[in-house]
C-alpha atoms as a PDB file:
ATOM      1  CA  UNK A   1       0.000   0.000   0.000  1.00  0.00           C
ATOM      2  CA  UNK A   2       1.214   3.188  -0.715  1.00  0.00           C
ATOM      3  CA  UNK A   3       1.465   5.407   1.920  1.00  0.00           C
ATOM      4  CA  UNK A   4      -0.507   9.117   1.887  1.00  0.00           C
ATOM      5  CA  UNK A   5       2.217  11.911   1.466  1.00  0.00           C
ATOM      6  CA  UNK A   6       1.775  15.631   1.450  1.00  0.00           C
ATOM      7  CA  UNK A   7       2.325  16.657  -1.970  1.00  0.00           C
ATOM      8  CA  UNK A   8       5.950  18.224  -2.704  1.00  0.00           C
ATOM      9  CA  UNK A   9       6.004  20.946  -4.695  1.00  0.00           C
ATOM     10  CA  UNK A  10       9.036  21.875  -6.873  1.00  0.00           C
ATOM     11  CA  UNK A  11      11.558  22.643  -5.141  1.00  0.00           C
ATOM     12  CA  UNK A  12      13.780  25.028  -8.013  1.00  0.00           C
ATOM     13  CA  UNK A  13      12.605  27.589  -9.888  1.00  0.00           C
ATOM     14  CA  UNK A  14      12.662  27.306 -14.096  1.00  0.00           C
ATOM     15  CA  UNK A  15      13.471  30.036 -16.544  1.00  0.00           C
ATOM     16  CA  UNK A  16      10.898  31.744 -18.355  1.00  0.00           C
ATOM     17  CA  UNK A  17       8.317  30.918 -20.155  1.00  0.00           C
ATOM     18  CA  UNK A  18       8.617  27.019 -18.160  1.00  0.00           C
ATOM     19  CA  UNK A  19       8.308  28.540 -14.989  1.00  0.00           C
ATOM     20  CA  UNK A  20       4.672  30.013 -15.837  1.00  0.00           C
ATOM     21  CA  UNK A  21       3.575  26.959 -17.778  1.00  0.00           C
ATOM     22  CA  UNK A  22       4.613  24.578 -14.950  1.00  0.00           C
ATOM     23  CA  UNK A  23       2.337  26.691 -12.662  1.00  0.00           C
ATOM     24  CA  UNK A  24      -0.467  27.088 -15.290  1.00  0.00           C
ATOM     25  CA  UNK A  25      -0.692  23.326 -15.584  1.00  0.00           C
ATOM     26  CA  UNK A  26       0.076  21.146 -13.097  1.00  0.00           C
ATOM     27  CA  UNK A  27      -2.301  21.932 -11.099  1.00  0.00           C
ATOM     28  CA  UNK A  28      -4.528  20.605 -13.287  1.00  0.00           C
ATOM     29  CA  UNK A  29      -2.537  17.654 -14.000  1.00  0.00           C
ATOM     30  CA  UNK A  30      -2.231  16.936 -11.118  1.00  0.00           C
ATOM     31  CA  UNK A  31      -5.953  16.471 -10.439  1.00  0.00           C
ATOM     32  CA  UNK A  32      -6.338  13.734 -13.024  1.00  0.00           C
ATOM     33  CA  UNK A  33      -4.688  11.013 -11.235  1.00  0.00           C
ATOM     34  CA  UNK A  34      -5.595   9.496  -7.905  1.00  0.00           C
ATOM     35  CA  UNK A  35      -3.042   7.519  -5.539  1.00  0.00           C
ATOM     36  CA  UNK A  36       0.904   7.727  -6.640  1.00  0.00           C
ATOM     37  CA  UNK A  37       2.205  10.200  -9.368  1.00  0.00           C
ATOM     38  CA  UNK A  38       4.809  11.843  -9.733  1.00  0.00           C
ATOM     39  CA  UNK A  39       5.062  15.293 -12.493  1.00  0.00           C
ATOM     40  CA  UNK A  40       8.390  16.047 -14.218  1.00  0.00           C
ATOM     41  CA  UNK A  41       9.975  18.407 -17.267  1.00  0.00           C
ATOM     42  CA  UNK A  42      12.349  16.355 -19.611  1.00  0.00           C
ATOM     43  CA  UNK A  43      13.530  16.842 -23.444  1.00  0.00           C
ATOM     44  CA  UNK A  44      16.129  19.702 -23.902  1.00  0.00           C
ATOM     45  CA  UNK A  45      14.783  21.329 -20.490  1.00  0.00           C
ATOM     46  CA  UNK A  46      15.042  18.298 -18.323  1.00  0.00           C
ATOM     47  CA  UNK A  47      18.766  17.995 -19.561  1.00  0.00           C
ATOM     48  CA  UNK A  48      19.264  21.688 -18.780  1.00  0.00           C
ATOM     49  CA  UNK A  49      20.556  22.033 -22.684  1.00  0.00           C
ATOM     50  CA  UNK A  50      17.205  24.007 -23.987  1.00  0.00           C
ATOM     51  CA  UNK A  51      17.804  27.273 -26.030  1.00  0.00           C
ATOM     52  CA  UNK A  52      15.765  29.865 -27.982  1.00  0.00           C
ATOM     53  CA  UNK A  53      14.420  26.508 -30.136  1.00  0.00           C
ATOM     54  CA  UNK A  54      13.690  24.065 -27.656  1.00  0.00           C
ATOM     55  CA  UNK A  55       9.899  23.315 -26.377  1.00  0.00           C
ATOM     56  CA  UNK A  56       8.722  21.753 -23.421  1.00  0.00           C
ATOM     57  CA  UNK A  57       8.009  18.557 -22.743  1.00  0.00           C
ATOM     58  CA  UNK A  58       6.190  17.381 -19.440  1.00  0.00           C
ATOM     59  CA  UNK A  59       5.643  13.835 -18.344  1.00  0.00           C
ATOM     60  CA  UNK A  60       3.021  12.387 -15.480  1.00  0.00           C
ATOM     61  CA  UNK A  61       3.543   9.033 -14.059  1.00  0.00           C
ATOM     62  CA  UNK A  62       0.213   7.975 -12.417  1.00  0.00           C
ATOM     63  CA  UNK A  63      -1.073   4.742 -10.506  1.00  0.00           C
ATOM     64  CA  UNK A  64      -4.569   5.056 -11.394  1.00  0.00           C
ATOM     65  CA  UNK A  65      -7.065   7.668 -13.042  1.00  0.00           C
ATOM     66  CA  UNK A  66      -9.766   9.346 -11.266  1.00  0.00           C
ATOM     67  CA  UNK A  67     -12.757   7.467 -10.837  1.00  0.00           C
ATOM     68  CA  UNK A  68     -14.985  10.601 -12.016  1.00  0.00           C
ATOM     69  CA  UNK A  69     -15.039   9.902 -15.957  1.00  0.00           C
ATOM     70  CA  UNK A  70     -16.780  13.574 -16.330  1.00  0.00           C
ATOM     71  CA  UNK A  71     -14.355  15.164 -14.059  1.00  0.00           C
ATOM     72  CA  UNK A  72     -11.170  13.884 -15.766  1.00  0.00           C
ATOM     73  CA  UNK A  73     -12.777  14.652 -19.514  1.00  0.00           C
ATOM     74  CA  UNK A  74     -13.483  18.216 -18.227  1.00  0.00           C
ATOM     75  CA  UNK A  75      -9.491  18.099 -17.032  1.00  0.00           C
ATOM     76  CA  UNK A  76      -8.061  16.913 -20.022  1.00  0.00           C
ATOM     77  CA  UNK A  77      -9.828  19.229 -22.792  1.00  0.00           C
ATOM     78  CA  UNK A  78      -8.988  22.397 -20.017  1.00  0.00           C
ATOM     79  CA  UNK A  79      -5.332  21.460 -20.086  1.00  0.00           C
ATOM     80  CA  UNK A  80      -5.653  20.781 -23.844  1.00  0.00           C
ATOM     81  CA  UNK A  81      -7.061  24.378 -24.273  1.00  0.00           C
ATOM     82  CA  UNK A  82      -4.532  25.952 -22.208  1.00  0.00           C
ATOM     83  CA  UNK A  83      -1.667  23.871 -24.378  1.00  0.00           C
ATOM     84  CA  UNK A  84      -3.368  25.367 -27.687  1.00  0.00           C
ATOM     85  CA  UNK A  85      -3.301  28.900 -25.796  1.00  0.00           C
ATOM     86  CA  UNK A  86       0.442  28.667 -25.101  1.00  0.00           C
ATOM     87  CA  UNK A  87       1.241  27.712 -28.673  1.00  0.00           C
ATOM     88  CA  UNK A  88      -0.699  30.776 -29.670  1.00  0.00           C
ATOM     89  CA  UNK A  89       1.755  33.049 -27.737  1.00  0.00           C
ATOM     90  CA  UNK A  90       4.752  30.865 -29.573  1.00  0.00           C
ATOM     91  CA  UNK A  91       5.419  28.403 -26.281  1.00  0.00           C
ATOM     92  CA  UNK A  92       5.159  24.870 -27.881  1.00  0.00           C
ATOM     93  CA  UNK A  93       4.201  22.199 -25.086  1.00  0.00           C
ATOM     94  CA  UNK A  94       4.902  18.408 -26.358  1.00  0.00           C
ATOM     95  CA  UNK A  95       1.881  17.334 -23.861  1.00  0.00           C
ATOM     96  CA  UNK A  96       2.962  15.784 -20.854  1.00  0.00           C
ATOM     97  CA  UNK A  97       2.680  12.654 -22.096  1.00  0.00           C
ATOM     98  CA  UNK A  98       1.243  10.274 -18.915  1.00  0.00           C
ATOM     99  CA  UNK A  99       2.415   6.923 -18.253  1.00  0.00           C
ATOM    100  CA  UNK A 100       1.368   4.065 -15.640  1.00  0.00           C
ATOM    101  CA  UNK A 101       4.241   3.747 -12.941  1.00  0.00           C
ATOM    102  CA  UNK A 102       4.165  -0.414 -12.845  1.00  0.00           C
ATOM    103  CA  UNK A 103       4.742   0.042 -16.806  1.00  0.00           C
ATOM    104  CA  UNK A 104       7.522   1.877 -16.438  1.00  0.00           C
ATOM    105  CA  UNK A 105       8.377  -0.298 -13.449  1.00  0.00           C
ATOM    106  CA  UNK A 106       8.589  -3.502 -15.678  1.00  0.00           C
ATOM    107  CA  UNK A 107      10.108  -2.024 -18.518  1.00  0.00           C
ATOM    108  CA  UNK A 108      13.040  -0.117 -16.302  1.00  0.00           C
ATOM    109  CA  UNK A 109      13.708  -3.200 -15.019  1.00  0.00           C
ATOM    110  CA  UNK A 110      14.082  -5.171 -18.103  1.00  0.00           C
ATOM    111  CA  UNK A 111      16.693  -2.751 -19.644  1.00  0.00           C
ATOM    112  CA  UNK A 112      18.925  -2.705 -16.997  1.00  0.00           C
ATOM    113  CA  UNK A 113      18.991  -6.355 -16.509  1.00  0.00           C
ATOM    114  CA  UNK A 114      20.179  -6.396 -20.183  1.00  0.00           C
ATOM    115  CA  UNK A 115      17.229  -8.703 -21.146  1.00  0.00           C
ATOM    116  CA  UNK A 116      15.733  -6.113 -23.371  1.00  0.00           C
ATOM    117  CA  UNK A 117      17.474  -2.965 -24.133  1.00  0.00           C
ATOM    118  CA  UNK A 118      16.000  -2.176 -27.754  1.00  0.00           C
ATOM    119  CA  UNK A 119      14.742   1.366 -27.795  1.00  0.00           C
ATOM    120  CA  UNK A 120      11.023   1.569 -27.563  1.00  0.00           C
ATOM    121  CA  UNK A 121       9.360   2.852 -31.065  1.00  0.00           C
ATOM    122  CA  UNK A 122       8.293   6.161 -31.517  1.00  0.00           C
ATOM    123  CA  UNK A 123       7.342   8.382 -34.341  1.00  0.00           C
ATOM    124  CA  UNK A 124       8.915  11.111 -32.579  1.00  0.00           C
ATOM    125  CA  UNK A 125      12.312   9.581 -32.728  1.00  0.00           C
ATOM    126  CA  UNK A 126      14.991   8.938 -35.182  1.00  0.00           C
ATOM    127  CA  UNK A 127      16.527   5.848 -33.522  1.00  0.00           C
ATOM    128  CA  UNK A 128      13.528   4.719 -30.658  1.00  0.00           C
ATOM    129  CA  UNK A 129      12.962   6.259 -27.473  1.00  0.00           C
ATOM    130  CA  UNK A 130      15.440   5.161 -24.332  1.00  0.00           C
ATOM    131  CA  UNK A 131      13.629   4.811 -21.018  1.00  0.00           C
ATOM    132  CA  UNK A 132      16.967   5.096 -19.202  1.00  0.00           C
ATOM    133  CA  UNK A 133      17.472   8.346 -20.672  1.00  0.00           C
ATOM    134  CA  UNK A 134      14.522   9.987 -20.667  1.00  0.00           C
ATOM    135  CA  UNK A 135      14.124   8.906 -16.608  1.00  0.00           C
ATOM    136  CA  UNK A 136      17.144   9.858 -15.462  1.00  0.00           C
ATOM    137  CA  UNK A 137      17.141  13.622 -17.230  1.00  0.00           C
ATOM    138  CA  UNK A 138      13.891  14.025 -16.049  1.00  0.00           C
ATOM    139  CA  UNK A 139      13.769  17.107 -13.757  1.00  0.00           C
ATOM    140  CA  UNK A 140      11.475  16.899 -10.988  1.00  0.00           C
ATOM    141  CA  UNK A 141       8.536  19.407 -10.715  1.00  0.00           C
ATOM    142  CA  UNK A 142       6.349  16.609  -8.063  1.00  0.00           C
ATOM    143  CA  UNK A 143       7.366  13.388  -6.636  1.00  0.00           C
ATOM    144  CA  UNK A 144       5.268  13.238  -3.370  1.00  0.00           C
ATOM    145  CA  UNK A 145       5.862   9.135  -3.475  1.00  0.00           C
ATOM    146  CA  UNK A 146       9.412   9.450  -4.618  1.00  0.00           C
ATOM    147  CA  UNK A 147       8.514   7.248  -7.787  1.00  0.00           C
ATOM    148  CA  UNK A 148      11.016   9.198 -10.039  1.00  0.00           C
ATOM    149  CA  UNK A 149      13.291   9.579  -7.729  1.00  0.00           C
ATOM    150  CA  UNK A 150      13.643   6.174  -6.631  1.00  0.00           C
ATOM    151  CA  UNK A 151      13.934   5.426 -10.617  1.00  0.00           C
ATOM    152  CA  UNK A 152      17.096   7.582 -10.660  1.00  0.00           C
ATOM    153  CA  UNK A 153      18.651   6.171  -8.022  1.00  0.00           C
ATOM    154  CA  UNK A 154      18.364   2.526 -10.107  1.00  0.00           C
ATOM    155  CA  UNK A 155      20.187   4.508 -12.777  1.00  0.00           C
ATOM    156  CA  UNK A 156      22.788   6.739 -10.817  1.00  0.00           C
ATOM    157  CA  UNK A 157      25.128   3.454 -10.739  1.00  0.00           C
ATOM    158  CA  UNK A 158      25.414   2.331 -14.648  1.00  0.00           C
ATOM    159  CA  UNK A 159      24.196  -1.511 -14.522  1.00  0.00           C
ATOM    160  CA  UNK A 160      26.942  -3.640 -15.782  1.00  0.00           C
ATOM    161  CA  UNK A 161      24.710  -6.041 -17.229  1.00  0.00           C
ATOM    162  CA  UNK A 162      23.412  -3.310 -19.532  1.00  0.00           C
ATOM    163  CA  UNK A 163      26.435  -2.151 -20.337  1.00  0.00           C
ATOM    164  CA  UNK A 164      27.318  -5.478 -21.108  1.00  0.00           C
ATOM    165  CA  UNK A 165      24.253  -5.672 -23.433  1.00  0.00           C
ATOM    166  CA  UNK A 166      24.614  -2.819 -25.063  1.00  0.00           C
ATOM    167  CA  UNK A 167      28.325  -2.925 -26.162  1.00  0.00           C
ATOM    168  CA  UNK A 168      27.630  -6.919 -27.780  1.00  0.00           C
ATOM    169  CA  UNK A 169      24.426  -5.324 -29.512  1.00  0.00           C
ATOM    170  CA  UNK A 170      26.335  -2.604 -31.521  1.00  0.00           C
ATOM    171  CA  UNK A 171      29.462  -3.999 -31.669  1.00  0.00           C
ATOM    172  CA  UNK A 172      27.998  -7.127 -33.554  1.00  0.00           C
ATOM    173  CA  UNK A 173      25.995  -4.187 -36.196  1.00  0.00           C
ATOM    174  CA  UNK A 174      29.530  -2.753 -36.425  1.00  0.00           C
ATOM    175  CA  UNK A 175      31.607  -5.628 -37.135  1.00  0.00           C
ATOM    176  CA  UNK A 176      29.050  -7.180 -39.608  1.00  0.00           C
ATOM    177  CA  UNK A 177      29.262  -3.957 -42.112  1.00  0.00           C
ATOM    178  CA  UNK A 178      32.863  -3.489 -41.614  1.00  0.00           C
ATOM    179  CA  UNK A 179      33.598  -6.448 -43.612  1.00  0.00           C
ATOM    180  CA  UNK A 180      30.318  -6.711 -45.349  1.00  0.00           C
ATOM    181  CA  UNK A 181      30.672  -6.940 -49.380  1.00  0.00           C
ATOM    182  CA  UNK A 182      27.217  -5.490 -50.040  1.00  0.00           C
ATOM    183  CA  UNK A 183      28.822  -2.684 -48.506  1.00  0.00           C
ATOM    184  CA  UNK A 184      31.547  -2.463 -50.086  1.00  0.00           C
ATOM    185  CA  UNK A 185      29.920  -2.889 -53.727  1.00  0.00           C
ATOM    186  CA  UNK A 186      27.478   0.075 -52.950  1.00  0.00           C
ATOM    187  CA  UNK A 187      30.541   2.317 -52.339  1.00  0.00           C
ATOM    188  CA  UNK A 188      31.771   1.308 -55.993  1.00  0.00           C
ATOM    189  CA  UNK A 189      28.401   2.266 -57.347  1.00  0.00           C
ATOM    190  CA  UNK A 190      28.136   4.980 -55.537  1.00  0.00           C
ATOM    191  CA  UNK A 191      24.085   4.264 -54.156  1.00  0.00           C
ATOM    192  CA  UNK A 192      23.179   7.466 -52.162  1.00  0.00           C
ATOM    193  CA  UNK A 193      20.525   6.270 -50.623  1.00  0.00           C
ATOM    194  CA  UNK A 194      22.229   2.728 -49.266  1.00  0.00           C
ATOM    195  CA  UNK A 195      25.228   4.575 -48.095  1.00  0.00           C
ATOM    196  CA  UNK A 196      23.818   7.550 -46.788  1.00  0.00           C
ATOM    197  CA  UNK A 197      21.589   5.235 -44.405  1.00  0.00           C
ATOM    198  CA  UNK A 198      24.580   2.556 -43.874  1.00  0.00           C
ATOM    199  CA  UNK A 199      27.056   5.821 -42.707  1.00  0.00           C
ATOM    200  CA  UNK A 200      24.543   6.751 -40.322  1.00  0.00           C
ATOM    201  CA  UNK A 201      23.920   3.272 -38.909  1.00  0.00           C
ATOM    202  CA  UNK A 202      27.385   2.627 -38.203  1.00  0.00           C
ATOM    203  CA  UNK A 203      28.295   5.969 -36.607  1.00  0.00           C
ATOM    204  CA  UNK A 204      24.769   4.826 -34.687  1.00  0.00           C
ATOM    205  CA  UNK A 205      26.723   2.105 -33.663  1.00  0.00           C
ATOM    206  CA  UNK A 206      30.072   3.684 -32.629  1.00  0.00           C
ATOM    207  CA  UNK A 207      28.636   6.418 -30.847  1.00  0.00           C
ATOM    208  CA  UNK A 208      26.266   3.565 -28.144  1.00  0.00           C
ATOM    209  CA  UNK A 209      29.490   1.881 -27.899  1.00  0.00           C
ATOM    210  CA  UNK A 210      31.044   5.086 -26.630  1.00  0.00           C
ATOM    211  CA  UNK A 211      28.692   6.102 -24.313  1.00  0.00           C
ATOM    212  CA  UNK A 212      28.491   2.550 -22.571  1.00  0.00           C
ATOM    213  CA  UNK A 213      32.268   2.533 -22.341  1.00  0.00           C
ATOM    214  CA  UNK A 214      31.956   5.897 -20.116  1.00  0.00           C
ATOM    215  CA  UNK A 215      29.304   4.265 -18.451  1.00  0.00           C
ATOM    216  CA  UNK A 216      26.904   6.875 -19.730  1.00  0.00           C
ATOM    217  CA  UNK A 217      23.307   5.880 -21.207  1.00  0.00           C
ATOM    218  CA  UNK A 218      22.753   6.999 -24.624  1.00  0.00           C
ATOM    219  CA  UNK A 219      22.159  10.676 -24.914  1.00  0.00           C
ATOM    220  CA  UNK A 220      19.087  10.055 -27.120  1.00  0.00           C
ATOM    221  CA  UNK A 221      19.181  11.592 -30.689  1.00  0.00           C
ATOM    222  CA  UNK A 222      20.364  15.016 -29.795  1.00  0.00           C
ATOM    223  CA  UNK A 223      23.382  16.568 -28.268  1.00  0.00           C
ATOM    224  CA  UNK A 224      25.139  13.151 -29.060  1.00  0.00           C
ATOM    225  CA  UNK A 225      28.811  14.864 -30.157  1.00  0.00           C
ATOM    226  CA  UNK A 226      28.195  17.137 -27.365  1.00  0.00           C
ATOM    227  CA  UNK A 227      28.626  14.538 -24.963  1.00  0.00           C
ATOM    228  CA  UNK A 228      31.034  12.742 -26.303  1.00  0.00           C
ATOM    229  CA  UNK A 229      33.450  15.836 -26.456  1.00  0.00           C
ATOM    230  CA  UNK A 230      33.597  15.592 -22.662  1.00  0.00           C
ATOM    231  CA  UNK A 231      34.491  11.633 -22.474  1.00  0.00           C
ATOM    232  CA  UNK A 232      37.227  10.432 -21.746  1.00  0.00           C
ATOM    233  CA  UNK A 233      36.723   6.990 -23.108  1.00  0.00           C
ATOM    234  CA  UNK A 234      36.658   7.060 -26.767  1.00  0.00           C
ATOM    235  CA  UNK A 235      38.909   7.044 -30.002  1.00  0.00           C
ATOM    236  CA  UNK A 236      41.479  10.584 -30.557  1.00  0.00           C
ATOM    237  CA  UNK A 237      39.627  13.018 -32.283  1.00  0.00           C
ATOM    238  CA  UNK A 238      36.480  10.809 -32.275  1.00  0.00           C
ATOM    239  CA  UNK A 239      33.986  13.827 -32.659  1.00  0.00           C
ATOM    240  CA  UNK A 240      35.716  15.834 -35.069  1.00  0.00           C
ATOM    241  CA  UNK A 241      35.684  12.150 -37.309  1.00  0.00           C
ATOM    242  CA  UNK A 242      32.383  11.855 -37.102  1.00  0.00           C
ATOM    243  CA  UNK A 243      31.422  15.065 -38.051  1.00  0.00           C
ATOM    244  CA  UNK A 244      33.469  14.354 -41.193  1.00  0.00           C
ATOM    245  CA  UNK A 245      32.070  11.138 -41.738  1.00  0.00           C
ATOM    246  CA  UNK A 246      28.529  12.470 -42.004  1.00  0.00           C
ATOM    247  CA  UNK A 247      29.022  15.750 -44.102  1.00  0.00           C
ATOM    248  CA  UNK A 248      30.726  14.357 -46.942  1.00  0.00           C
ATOM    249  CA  UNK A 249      30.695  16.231 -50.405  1.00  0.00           C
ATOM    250  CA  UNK A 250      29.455  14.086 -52.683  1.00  0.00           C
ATOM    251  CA  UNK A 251      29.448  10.826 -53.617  1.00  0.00           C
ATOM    252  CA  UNK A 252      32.495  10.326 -54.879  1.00  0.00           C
ATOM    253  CA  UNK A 253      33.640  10.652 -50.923  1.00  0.00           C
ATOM    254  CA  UNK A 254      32.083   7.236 -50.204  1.00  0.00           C
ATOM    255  CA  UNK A 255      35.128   5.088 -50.301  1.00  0.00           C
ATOM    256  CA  UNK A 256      36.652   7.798 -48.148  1.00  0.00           C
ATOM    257  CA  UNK A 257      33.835   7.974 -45.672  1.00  0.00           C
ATOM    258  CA  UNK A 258      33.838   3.723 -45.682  1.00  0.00           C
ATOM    259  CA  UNK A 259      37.541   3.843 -45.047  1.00  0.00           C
ATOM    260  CA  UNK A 260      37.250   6.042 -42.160  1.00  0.00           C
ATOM    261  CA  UNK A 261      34.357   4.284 -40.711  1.00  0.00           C
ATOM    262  CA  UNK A 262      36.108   0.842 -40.689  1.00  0.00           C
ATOM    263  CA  UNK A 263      38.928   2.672 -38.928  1.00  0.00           C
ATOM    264  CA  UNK A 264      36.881   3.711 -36.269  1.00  0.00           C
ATOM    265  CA  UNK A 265      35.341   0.679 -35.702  1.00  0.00           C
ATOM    266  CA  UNK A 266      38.754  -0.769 -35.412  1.00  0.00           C
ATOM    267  CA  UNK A 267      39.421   1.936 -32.839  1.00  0.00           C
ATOM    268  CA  UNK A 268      36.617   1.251 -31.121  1.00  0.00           C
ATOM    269  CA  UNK A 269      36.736  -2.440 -31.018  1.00  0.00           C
ATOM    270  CA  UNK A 270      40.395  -1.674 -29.486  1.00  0.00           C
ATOM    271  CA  UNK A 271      39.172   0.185 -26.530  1.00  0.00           C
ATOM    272  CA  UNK A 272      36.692  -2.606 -26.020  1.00  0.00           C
ATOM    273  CA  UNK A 273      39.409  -4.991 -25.381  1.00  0.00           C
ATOM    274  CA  UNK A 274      41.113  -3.105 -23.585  1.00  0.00           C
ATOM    275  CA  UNK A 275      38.531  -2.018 -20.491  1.00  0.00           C
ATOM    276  CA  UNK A 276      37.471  -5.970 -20.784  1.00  0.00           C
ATOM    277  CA  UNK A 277      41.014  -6.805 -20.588  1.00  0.00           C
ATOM    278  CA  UNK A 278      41.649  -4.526 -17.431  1.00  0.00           C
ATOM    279  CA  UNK A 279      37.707  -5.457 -16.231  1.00  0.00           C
ATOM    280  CA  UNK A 280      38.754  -8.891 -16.180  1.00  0.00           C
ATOM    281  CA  UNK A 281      42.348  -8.057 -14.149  1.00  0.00           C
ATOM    282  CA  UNK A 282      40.236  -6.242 -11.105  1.00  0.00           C
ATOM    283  CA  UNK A 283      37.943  -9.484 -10.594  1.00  0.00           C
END
């Protein structure tokens, strides 16, 4: 049973215009759920990174509804309205997107085990949507049941297991194409299309590998060079590489772009070996 808890309000103030919105709606999101929840900002805000371009994105973990079916239509459509109202004055709110707390339970669980660390579909994503990611950058606006924050404590220590997982997943990707003739025969024919989305894969790839070797979770598609920048696991110049890798002049670069590719998976594959290596000397 959970216990009954005074509700917490936030405890740090935002910059403008998230300050006002957080106090123009959760109040009313609030209302919508009855037992646990727990209300929290995330996306470029949550990871403190937001500029002139970012919106805001709010997430709700709840245990149950409220039983009032009128009540909780009435609540949705007013915090709907007031959503539309902010876009009108040029705020853009990404919802707040709610979520039952034993489904995020379950599925938290199952990643860091390294049973199932695929990303979870969404159309809003490039590469899938990372639980681990999104929890632990969440910034906390109400946790009166310490749901989120007892979700980034799990995460604070990076699960070995995962890590585990996640290097054998994108190393195997990597290795495949490195030595893949399809590859290779694309490059002579220069395909755009195959080795535009092949280039992007592999750097995909290299760049989970280097996050798990700094025992970071994957940044999610944005800021991922940012991060990396500040590692101090990862091949010389490893940024700078990819930046090259990806904004190639034409298609006559392919070979070129291949070439370097292979080299960093090479790299990468190195520096693999050699925290397994010392890993396996410390146990």
């Amino acid at each position: 049973m959970w216990a009954i808890r005074r509700i917490h309000t936030m405890k740090q103030a935002f910059s403008e215009p998230v300050q006002s919105v957080i106090l123009d709606l959760v109040p009313l999101i609030r209302q919508l759920f009855a037992g646990p929840y727990a209300i929290a900002v995330a996306g470029s805000v949550g990871k403190k990174k937001d500029d002139s371009f970012s919106d805001i994105d709010l997430r709700a973990y709840y245990d149950a509804w409220i039983d009032d079916e009128s009540l909780l239509s009435e609540l949705k459509q007013e915090i709907d309205g007031k959503i539309a109202g902010w876009a009108m004055k040029g705020v853009l709110i990404d919802g707040y997107w709610p979520r039952q707390i034993e489904t995020i339970d379950t599925r938290l669980k199952s990643i860091l085990s390294g049973a199932n660390i695929d990303p979870d579909p969404c159309i809003w994503t490039i590469g899938g949507y990372y639980l681990p990611t999104d929890i632990i950058n969440n910034t906390i606006i109400e946790d009166p049941y310490r749901i989120l924050a007892n979700w980034q404590d799990q995460l604070r220590a990076y699960p070995c297991e995962y890590k585990k997982a996640v290097i054998k997943k994108y190393l195997a990707s990597a290795e495949y194409w490195q030595n893949d003739y399809h590859y290779q025969s694309k490059v002579l024919r220069k395909d755009i299309v195959f080795c535009s989305g092949i280039a992007y894969l592999l750097v995909h790839d290299l760049i989970q590998i280097v996050f798990a070797l700094n025992n970071a979770y994957y940044s999610g598609d944005g800021w991922n060079l940012n991060y990396i920048r500040s590692f101090t696991t990862a091949p010389q110049g490893f940024a700078s590489e990819i930046e090259k890798v990806l904004l190639i002049g034409d298609a006559n670069d392919y070979a070129r772009q291949r070439e370097t590719l292979c080299r960093l998976i090479d790299q990468v594959k190195q520096l693999v070996h050699k925290q397994s290596s010392q890993q396996d000397q410390h146990e």
